[in-house]
Every structure is written in structure tokens, then in C-alpha cells.
PDB file of N, CA and C in Angstrom:
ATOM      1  N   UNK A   1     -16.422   0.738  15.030  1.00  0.00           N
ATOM      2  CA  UNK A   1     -15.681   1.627  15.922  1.00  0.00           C
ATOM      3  C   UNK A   1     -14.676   2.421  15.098  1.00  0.00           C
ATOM      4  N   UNK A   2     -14.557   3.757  15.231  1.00  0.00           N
ATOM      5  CA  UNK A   2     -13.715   4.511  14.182  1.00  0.00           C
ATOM      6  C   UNK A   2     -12.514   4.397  15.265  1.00  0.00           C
ATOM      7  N   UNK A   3     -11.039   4.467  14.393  1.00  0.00           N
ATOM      8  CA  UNK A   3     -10.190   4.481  15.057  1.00  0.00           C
ATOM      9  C   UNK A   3      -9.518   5.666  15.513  1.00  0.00           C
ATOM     10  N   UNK A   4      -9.024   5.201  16.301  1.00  0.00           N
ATOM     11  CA  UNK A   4      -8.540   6.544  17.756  1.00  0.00           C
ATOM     12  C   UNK A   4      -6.954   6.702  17.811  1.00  0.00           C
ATOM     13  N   UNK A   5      -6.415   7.741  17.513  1.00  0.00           N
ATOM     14  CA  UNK A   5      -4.961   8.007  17.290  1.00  0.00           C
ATOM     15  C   UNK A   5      -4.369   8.389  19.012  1.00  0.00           C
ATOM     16  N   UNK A   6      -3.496   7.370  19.276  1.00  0.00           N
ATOM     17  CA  UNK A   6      -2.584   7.545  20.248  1.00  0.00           C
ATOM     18  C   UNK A   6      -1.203   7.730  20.461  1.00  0.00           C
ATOM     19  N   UNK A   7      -0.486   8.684  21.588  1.00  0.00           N
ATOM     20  CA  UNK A   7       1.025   8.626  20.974  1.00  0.00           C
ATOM     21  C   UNK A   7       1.460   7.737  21.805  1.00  0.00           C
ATOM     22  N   UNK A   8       2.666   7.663  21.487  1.00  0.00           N
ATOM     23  CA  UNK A   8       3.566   6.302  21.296  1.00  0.00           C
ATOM     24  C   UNK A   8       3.705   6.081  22.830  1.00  0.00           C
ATOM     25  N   UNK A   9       4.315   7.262  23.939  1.00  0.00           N
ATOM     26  CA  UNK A   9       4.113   7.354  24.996  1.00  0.00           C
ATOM     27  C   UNK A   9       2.998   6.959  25.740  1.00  0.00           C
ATOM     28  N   UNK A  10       1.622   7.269  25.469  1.00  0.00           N
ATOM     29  CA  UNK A  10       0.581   7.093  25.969  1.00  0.00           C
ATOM     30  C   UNK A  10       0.381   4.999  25.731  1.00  0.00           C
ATOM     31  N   UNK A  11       0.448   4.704  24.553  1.00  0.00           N
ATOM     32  CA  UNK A  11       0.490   3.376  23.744  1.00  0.00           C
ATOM     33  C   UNK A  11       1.452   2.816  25.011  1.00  0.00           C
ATOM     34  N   UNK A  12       2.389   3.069  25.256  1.00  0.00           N
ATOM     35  CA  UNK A  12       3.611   2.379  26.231  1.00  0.00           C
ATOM     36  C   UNK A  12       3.348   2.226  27.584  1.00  0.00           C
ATOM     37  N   UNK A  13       2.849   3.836  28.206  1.00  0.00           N
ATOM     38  CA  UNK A  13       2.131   3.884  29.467  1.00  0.00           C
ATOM     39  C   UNK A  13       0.864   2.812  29.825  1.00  0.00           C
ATOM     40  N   UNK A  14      -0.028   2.978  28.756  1.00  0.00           N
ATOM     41  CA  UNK A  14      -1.298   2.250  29.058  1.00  0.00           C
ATOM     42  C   UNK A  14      -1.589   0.840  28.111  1.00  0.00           C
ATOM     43  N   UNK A  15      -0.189   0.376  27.889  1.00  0.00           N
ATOM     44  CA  UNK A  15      -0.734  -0.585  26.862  1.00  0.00           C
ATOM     45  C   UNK A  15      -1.454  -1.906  27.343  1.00  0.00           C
ATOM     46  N   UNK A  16      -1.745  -2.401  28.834  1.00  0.00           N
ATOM     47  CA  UNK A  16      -3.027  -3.252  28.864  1.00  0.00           C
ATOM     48  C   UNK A  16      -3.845  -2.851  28.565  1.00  0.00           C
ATOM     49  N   UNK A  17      -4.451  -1.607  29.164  1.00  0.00           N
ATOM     50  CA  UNK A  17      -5.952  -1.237  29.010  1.00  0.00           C
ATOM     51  C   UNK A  17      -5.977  -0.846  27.368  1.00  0.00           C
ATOM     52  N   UNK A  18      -4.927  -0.316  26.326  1.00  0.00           N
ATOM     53  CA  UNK A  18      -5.405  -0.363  24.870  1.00  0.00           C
ATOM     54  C   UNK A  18      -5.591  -1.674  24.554  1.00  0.00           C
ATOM     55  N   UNK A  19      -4.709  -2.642  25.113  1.00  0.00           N
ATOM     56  CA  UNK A  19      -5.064  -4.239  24.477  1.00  0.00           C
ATOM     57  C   UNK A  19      -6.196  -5.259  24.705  1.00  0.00           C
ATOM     58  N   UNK A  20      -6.747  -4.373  25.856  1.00  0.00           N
ATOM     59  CA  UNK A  20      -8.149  -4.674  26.112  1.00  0.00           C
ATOM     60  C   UNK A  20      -9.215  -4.292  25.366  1.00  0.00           C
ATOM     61  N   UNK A  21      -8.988  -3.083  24.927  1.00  0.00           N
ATOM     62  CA  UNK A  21      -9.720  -2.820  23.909  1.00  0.00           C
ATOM     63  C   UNK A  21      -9.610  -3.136  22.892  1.00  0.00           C
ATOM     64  N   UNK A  22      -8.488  -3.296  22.207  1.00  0.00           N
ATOM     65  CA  UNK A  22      -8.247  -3.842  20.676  1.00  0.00           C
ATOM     66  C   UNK A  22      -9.232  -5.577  20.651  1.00  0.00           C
ATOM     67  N   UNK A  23      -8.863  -6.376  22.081  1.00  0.00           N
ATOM     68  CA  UNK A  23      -9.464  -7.841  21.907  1.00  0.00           C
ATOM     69  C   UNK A  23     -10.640  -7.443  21.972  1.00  0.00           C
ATOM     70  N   UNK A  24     -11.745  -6.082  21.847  1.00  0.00           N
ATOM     71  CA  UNK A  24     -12.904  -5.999  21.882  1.00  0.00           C
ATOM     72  C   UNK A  24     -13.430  -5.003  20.324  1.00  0.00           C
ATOM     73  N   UNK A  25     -12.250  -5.195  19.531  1.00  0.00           N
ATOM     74  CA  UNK A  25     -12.675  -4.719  18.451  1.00  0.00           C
ATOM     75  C   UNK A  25     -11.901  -3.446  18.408  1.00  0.00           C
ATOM     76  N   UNK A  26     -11.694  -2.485  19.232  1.00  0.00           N
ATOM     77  CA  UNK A  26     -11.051  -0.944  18.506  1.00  0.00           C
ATOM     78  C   UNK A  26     -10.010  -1.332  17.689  1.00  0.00           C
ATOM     79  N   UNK A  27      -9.301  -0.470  17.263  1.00  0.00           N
ATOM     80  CA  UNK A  27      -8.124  -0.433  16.483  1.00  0.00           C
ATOM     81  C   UNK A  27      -7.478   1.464  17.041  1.00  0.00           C
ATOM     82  N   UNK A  28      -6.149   1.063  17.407  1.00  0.00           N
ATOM     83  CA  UNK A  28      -5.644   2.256  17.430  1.00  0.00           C
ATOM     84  C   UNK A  28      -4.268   2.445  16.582  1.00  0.00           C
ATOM     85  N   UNK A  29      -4.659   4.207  16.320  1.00  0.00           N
ATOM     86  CA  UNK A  29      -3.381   4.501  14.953  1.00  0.00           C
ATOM     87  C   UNK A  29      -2.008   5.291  16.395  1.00  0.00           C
ATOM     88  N   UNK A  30      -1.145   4.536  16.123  1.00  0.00           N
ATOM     89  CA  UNK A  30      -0.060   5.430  17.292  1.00  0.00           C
ATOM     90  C   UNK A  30       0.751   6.061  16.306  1.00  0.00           C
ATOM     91  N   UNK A  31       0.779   7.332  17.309  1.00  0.00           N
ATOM     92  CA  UNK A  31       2.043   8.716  16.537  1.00  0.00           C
ATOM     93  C   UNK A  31       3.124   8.943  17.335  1.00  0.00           C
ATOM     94  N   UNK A  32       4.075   9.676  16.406  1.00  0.00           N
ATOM     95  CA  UNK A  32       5.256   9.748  17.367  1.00  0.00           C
ATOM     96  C   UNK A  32       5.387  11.556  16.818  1.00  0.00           C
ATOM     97  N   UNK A  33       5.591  12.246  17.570  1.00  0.00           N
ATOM     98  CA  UNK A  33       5.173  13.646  17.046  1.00  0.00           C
ATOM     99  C   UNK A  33       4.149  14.049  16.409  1.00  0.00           C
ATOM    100  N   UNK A  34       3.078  13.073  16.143  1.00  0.00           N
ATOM    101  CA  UNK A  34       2.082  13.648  15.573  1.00  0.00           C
ATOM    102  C   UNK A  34       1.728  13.010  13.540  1.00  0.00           C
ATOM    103  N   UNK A  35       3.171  12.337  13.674  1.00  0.00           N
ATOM    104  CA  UNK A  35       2.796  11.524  12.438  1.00  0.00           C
ATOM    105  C   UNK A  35       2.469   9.874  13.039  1.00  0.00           C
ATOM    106  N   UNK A  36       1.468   9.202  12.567  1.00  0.00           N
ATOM    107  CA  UNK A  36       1.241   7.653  12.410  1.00  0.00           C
ATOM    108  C   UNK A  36       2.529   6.940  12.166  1.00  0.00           C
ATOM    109  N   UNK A  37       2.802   6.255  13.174  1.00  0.00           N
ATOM    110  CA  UNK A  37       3.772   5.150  12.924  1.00  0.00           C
ATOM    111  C   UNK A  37       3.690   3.594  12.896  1.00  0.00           C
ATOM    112  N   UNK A  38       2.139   3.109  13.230  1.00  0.00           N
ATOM    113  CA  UNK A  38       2.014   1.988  13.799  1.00  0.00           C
ATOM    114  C   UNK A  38       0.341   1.939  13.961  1.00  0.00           C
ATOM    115  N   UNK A  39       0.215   0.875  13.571  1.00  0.00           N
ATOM    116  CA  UNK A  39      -1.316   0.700  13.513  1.00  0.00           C
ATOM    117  C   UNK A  39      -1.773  -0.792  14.555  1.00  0.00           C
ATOM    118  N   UNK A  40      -2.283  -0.462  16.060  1.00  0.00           N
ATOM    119  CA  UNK A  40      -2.588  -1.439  16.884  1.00  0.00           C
ATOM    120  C   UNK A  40      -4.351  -2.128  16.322  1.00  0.00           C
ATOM    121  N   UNK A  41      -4.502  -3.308  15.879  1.00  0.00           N
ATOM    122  CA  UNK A  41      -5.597  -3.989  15.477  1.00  0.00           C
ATOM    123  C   UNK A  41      -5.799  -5.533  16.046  1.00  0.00           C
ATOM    124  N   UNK A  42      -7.256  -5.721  16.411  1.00  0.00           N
ATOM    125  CA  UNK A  42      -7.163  -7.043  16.584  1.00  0.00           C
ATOM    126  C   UNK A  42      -6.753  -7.794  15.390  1.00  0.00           C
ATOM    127  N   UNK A  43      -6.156  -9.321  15.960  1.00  0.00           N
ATOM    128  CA  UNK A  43      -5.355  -9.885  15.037  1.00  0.00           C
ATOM    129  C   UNK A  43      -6.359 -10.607  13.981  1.00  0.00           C
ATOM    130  N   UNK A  44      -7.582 -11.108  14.791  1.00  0.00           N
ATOM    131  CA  UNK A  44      -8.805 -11.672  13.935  1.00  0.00           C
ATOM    132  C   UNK A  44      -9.690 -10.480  13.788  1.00  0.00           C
ATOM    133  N   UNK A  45      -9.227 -10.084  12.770  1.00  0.00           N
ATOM    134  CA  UNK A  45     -10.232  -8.431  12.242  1.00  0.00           C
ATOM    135  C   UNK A  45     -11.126  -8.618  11.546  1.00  0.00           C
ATOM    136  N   UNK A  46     -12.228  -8.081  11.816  1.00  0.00           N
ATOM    137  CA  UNK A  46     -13.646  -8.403  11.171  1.00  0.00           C
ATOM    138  C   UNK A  46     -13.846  -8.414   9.368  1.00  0.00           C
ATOM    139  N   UNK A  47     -14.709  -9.031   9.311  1.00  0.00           N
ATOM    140  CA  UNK A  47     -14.390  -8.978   7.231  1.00  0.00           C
ATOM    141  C   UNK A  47     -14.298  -7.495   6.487  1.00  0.00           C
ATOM    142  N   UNK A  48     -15.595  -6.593   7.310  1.00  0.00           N
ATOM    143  CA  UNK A  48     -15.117  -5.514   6.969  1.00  0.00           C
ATOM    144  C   UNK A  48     -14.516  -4.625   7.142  1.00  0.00           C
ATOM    145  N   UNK A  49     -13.292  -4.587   8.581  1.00  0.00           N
ATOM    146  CA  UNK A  49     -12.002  -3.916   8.189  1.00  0.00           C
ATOM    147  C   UNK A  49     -11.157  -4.354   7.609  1.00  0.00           C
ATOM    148  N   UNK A  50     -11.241  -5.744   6.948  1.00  0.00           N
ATOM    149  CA  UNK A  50      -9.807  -6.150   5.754  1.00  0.00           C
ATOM    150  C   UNK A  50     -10.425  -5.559   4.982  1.00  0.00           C
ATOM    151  N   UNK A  51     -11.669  -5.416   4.490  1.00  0.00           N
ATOM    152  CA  UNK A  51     -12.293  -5.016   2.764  1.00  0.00           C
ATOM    153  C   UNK A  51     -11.897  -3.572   3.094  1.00  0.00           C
ATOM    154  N   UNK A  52     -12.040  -2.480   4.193  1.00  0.00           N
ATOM    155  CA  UNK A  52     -11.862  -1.113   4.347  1.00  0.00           C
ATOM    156  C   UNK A  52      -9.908  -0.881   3.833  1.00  0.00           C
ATOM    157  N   UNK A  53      -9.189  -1.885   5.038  1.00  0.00           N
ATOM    158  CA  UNK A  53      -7.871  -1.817   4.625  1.00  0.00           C
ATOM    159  C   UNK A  53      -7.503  -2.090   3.122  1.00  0.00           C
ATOM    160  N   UNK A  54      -7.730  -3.108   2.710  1.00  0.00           N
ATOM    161  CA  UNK A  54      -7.524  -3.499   0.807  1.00  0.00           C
ATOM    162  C   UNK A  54      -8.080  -1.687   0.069  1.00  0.00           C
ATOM    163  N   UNK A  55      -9.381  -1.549   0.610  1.00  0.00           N
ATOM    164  CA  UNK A  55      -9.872  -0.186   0.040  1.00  0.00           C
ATOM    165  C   UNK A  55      -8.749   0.937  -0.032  1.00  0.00           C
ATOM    166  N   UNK A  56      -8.232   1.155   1.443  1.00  0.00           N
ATOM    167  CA  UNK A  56      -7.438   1.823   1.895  1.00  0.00           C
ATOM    168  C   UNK A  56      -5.801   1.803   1.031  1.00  0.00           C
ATOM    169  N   UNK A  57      -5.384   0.862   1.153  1.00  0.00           N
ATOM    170  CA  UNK A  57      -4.211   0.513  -0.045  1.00  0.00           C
ATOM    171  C   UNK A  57      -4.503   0.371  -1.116  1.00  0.00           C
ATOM    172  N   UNK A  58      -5.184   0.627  -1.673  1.00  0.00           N
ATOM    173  CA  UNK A  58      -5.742   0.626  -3.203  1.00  0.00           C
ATOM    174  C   UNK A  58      -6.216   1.849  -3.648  1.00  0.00           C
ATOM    175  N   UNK A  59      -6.502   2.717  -2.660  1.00  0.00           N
ATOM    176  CA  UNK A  59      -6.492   4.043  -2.766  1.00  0.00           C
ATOM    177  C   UNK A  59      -4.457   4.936  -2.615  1.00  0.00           C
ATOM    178  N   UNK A  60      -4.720   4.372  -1.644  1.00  0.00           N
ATOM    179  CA  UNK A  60      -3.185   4.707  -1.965  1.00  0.00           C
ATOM    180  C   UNK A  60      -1.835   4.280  -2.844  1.00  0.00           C
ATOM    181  N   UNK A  61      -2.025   3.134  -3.723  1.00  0.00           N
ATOM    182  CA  UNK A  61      -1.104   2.561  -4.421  1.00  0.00           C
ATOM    183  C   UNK A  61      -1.836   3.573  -5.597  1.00  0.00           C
ATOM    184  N   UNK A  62      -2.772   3.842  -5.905  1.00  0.00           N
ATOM    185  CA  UNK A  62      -3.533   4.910  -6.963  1.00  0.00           C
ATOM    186  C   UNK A  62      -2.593   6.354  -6.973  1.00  0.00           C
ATOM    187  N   UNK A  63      -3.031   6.447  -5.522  1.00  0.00           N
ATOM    188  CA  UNK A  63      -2.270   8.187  -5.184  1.00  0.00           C
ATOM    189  C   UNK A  63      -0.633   8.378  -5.821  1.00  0.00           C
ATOM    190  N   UNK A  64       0.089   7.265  -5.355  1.00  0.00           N
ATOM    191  CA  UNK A  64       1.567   7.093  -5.516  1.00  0.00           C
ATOM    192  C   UNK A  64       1.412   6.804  -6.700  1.00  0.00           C
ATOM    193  N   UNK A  65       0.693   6.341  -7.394  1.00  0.00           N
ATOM    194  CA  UNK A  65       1.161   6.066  -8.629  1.00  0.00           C
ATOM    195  C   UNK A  65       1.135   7.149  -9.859  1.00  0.00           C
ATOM    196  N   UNK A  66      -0.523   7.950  -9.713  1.00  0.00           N
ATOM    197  CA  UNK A  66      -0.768   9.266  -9.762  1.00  0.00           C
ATOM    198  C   UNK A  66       0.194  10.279  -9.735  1.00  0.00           C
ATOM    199  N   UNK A  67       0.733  10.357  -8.455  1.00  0.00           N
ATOM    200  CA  UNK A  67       1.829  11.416  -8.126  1.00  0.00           C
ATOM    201  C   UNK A  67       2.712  11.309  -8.754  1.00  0.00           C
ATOM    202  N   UNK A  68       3.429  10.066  -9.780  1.00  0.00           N
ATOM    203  CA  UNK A  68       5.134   9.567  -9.793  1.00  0.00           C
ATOM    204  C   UNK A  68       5.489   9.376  -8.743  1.00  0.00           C
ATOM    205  N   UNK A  69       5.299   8.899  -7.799  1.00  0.00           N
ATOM    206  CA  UNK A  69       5.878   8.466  -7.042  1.00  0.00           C
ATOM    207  C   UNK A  69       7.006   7.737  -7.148  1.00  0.00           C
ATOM    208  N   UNK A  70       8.542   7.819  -7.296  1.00  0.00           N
ATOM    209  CA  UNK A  70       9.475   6.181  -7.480  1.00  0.00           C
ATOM    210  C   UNK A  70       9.826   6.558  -8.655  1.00  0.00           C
ATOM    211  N   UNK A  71       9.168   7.469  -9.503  1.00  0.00           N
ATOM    212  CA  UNK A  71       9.665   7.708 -11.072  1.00  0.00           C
ATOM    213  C   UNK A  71      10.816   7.912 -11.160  1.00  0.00           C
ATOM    214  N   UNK A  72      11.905   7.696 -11.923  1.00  0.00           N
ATOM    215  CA  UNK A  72      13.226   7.633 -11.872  1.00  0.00           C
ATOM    216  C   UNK A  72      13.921   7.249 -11.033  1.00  0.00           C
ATOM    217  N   UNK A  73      13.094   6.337 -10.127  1.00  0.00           N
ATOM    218  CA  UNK A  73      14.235   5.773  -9.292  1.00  0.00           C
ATOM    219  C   UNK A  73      14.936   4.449 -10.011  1.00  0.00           C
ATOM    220  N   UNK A  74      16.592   4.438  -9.564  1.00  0.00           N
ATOM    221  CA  UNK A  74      17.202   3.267 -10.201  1.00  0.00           C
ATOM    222  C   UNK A  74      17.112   2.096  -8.964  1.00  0.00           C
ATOM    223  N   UNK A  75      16.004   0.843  -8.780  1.00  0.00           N
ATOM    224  CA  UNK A  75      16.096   0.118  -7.885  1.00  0.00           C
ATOM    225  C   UNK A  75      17.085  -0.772  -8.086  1.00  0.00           C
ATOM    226  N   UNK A  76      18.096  -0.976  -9.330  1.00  0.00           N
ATOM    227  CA  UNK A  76      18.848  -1.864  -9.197  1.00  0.00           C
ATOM    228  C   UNK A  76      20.359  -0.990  -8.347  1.00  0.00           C
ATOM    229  N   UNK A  77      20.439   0.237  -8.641  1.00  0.00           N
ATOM    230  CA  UNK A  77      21.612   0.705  -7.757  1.00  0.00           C
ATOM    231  C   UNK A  77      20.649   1.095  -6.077  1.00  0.00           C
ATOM    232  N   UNK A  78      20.008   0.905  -6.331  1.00  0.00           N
ATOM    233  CA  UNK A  78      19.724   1.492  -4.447  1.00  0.00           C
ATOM    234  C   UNK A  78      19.590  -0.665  -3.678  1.00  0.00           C
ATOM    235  N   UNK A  79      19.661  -1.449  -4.748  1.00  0.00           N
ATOM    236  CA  UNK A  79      19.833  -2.766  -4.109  1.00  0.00           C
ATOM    237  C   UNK A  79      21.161  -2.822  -3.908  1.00  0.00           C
ATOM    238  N   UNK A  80      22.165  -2.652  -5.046  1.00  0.00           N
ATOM    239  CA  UNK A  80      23.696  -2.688  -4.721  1.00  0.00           C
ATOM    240  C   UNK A  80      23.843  -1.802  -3.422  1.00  0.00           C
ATOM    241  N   UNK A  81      23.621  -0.593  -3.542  1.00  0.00           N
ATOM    242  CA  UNK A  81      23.821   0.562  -2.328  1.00  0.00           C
ATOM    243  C   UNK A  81      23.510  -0.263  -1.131  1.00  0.00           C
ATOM    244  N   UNK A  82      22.633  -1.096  -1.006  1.00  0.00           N
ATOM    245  CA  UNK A  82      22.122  -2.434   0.095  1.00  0.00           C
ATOM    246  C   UNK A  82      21.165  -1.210   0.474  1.00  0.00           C
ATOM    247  N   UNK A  83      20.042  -0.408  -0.060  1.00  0.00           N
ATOM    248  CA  UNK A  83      19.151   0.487   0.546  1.00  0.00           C
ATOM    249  C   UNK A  83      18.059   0.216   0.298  1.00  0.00           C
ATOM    250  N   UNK A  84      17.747  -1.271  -0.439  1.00  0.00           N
ATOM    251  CA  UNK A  84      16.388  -1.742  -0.727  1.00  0.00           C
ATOM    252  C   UNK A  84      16.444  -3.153  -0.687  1.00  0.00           C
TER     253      UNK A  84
END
């Protein structure tokens, strides 16, 4: 089942009938203006959406890393700052 992007409103309004579906396998991505904030999944997720998700973060720890992402950041002053 490919997943289906809902907003946050809609997620709030109808959230039995999405949780009915999630215990039947969907997965929904919820937005709040239109960006992803929250990813609704059954909790026992099939083997191959953990292998897709691992895929998925492993593509993206690539991208960020690719990009510089974090490059010059000082994490020991943004821990003092208490911002990490």
C-alpha cells in the first residue's frame, strides 16, 4: 500500500477511521501546511517496510552528509546553550 499524505486537521477529525486503516496495513504521512510532520504506521510493520524505512534513512543520512550538513557546527556550545 503506498502511503497517503494527510493534514493534521483531517488526521484529528477522522482519526478512528485512519486507525482502522493503519491496523490493516496503510501508513499515513500527516502535514501541517503542506510539510510532513508525523508519520502514522502500524506498530507491527511488515519486514518490508522496516527494510524500505532503514533504505529510506540511509538514503538520507547520505544526502546530509553529502550536502555538509552540521559542518561547522560547535555541538559542544549548542549543549551548554541547552539547544541539543
Amino acid at each position: 500500500m503506498p502511503t497517503q499524505t494527510i493534514g493534521a486537521y483531517e488526521a484529528k477529525t477522522h482519526l478512528p477511521q485512519f486507525l482502522r486503516q493503519v491496523q490493516a496495513g496503510q501508513t499515513f504521512d500527516i502535514s501541517v501546511r503542506g510539510v510532513t510532520v508525523a508519520r502514522l504506521v502500524p506498530v507491527q510493520a511488515p519486514e518490508k517496510q522496516r527494510s524500505q524505512a532503514v533504505a529510506q534513512m540511509r538514503e538520507f543520512t547520505r544526502q546530509q552528509h553529502a550536502s555538509g550538513a552540521g559542518t561547522g557546527v560547535d555541538l559542544a556550545a549548542l549543549i551548554a546553550e541547552g539547544r541539543a
